[in-house]
N, C-alpha and C. Protein backbone atom coordinates (compact mmCIF):
# COMPACT_ATOMS: atom_id res chain seq x y z
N UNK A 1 82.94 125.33 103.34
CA UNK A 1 83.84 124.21 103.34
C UNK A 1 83.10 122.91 103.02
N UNK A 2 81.73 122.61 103.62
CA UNK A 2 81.27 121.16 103.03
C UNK A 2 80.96 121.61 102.12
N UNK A 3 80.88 122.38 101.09
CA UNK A 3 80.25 122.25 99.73
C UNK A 3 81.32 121.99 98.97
N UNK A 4 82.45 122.65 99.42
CA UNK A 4 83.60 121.92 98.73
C UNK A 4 83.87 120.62 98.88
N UNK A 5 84.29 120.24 100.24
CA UNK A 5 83.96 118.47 100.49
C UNK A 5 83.36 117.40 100.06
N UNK A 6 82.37 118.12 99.27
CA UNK A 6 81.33 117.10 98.68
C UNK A 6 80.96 117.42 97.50
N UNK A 7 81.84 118.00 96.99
CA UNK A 7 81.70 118.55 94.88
C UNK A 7 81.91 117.79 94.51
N UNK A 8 81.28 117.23 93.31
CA UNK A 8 81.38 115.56 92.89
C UNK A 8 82.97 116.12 91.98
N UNK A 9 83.51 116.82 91.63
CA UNK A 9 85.16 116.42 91.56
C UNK A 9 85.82 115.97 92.37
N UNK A 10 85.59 116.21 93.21
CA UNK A 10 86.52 116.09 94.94
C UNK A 10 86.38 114.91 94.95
N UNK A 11 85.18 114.43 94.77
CA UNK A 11 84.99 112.51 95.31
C UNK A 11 85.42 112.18 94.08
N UNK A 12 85.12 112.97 92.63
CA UNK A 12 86.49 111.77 92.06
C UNK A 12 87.94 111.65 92.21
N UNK A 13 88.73 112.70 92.48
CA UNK A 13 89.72 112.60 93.04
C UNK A 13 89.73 111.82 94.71
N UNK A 14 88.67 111.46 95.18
CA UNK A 14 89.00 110.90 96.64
C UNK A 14 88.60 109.14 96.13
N UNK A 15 88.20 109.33 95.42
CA UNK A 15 87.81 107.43 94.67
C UNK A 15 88.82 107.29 94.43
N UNK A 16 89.58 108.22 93.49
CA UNK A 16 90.82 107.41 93.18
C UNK A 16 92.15 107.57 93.67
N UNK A 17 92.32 108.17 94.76
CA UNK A 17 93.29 108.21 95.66
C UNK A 17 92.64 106.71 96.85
N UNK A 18 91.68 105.86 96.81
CA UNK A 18 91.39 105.24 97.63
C UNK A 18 91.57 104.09 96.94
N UNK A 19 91.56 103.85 95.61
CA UNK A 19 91.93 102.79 94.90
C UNK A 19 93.42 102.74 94.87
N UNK A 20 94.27 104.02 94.75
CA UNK A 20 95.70 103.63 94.75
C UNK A 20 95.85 103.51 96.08
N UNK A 21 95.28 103.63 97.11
CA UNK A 21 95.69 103.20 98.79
C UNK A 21 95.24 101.91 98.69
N UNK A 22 94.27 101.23 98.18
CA UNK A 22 93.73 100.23 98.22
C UNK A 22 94.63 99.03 96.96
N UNK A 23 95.18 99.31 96.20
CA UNK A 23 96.26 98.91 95.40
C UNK A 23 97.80 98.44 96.04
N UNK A 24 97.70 99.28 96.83
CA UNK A 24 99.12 98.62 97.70
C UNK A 24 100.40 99.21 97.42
N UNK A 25 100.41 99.78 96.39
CA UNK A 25 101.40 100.54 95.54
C UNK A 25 102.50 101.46 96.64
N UNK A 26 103.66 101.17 96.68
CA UNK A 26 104.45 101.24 97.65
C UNK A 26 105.05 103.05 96.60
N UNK A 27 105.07 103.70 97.77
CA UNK A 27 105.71 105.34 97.15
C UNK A 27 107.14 105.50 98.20
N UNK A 28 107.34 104.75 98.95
CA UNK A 28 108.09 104.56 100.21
C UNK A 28 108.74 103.78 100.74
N UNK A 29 109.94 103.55 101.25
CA UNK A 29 110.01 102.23 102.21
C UNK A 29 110.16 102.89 103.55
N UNK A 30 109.72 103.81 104.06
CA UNK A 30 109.46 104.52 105.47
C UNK A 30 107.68 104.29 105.62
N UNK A 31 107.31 103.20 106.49
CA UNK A 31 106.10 103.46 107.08
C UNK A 31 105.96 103.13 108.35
N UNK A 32 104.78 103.39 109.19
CA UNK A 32 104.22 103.03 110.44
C UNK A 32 103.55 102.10 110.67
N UNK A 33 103.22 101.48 111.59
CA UNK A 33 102.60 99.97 111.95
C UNK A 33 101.03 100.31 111.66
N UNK A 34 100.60 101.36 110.83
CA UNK A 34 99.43 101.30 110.35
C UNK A 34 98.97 101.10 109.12
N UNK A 35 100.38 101.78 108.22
CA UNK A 35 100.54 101.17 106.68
C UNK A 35 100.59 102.12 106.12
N UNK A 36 100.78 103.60 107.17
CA UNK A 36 100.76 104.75 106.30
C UNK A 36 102.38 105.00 105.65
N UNK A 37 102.32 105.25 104.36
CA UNK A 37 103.93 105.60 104.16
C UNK A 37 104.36 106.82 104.08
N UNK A 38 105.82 107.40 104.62
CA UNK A 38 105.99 108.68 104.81
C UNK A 38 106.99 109.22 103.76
N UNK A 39 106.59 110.45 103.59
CA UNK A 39 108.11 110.73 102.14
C UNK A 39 108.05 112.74 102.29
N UNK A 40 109.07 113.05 101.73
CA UNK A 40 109.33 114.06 102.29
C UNK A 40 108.29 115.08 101.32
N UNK A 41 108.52 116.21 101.66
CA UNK A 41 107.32 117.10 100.50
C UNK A 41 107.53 118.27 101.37
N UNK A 42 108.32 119.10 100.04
CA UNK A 42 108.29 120.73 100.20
C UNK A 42 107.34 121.35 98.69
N UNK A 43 106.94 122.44 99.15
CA UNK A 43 105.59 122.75 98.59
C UNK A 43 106.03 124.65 98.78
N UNK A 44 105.77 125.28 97.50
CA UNK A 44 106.31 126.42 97.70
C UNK A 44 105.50 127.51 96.99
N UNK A 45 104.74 128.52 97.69
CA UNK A 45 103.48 129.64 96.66
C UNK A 45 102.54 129.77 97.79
N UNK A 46 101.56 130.89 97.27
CA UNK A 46 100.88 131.64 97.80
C UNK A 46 99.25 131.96 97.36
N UNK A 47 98.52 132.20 97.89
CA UNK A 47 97.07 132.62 97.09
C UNK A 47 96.72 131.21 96.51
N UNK A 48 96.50 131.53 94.98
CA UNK A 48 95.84 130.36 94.17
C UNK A 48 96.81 128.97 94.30
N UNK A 49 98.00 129.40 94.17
CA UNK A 49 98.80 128.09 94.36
C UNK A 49 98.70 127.68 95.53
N UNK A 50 98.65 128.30 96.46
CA UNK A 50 99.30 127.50 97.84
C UNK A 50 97.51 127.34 98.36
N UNK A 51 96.23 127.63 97.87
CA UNK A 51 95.02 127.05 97.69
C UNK A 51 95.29 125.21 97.04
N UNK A 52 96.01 125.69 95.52
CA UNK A 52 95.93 124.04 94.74
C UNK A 52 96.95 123.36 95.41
N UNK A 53 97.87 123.77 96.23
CA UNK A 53 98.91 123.03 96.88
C UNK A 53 97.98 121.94 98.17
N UNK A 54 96.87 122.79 98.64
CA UNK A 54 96.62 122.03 99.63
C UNK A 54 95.66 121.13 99.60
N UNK A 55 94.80 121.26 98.13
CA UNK A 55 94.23 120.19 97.48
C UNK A 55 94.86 118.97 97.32
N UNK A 56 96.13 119.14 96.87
CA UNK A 56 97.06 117.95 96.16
C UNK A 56 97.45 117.21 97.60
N UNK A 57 97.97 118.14 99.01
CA UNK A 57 97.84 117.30 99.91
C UNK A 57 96.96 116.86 100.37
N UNK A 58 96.26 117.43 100.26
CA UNK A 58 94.51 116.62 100.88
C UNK A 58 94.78 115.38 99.67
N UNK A 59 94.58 115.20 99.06
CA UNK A 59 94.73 113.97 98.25
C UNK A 59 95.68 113.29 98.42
N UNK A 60 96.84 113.78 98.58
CA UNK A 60 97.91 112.33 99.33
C UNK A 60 98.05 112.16 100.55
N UNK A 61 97.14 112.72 101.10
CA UNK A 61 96.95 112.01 102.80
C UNK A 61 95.81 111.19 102.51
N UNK A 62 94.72 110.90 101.28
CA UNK A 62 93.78 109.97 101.06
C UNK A 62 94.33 108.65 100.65
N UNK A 63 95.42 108.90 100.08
CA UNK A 63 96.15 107.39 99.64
C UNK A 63 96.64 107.04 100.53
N UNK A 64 96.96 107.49 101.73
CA UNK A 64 97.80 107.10 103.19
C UNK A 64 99.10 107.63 103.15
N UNK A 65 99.48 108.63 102.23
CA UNK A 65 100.87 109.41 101.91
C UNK A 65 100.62 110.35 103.26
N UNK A 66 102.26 109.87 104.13
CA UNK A 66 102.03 110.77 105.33
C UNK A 66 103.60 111.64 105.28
N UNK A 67 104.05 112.74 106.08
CA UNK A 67 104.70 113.45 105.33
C UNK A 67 105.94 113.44 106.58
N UNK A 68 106.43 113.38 106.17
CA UNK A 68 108.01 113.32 107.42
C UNK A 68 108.36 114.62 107.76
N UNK A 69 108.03 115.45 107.95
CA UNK A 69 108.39 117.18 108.34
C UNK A 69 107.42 117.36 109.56
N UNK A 70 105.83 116.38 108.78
CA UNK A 70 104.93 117.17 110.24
C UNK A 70 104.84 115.82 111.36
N UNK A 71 106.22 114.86 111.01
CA UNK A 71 105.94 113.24 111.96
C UNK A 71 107.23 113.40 112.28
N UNK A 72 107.63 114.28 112.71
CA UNK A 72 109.45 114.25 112.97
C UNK A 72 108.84 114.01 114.95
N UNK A 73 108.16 114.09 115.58
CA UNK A 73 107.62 113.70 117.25
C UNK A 73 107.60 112.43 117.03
N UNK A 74 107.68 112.09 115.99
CA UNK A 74 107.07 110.16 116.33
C UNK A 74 107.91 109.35 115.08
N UNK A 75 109.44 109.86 115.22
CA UNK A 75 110.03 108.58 114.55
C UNK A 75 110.27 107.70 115.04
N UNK A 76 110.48 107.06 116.39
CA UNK A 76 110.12 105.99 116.76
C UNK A 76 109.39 105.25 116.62
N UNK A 77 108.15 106.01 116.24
CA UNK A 77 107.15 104.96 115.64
C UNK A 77 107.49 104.53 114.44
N UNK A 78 108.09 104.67 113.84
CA UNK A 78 108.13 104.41 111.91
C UNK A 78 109.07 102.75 111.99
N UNK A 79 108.47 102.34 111.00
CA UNK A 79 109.41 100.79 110.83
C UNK A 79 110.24 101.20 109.72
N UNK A 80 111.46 101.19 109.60
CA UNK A 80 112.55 101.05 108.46
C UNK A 80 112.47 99.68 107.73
């Protein structure tokens, strides 16, 4: 697992998921008093896909993309 973590692809995909978090770029108008924004995401496969599926979320939880299925305990927290 850290050799994957630290494959210089990975950090280019994590540079630039930190520049579009760092950009401000709104994907949402559902967020939390931390600035994370939430949006829905169904995701569907197995083996190799549901491997690249969890890449792509690992990368939109780096932009601060947070997901409303696994924050349904804490909508109270969310600002409309």
């Amino acid at each position: 697992m850290e050799k994957f973590l630290n494959a210089p692809q990975l950090k280019l995909f994590r540079d630039k998921a930190q520049e579009i978090k760092a950009s401000g770029k709104r994907f949402s108008d559902v967020e939390d008093a931390a600035g994370h924004q939430f949006v829905d995401l169904v995701q569907e496969g197995g083996g190799v896909l549901g491997i690249a599926l969890a890449g792509y979320t690992y990368i939109l939880e780096s932009t601060g993309i947070r997901f409303l299925a696994w924050q349904e305990h804490r909508q109270e927290q969310l600002i409309h």
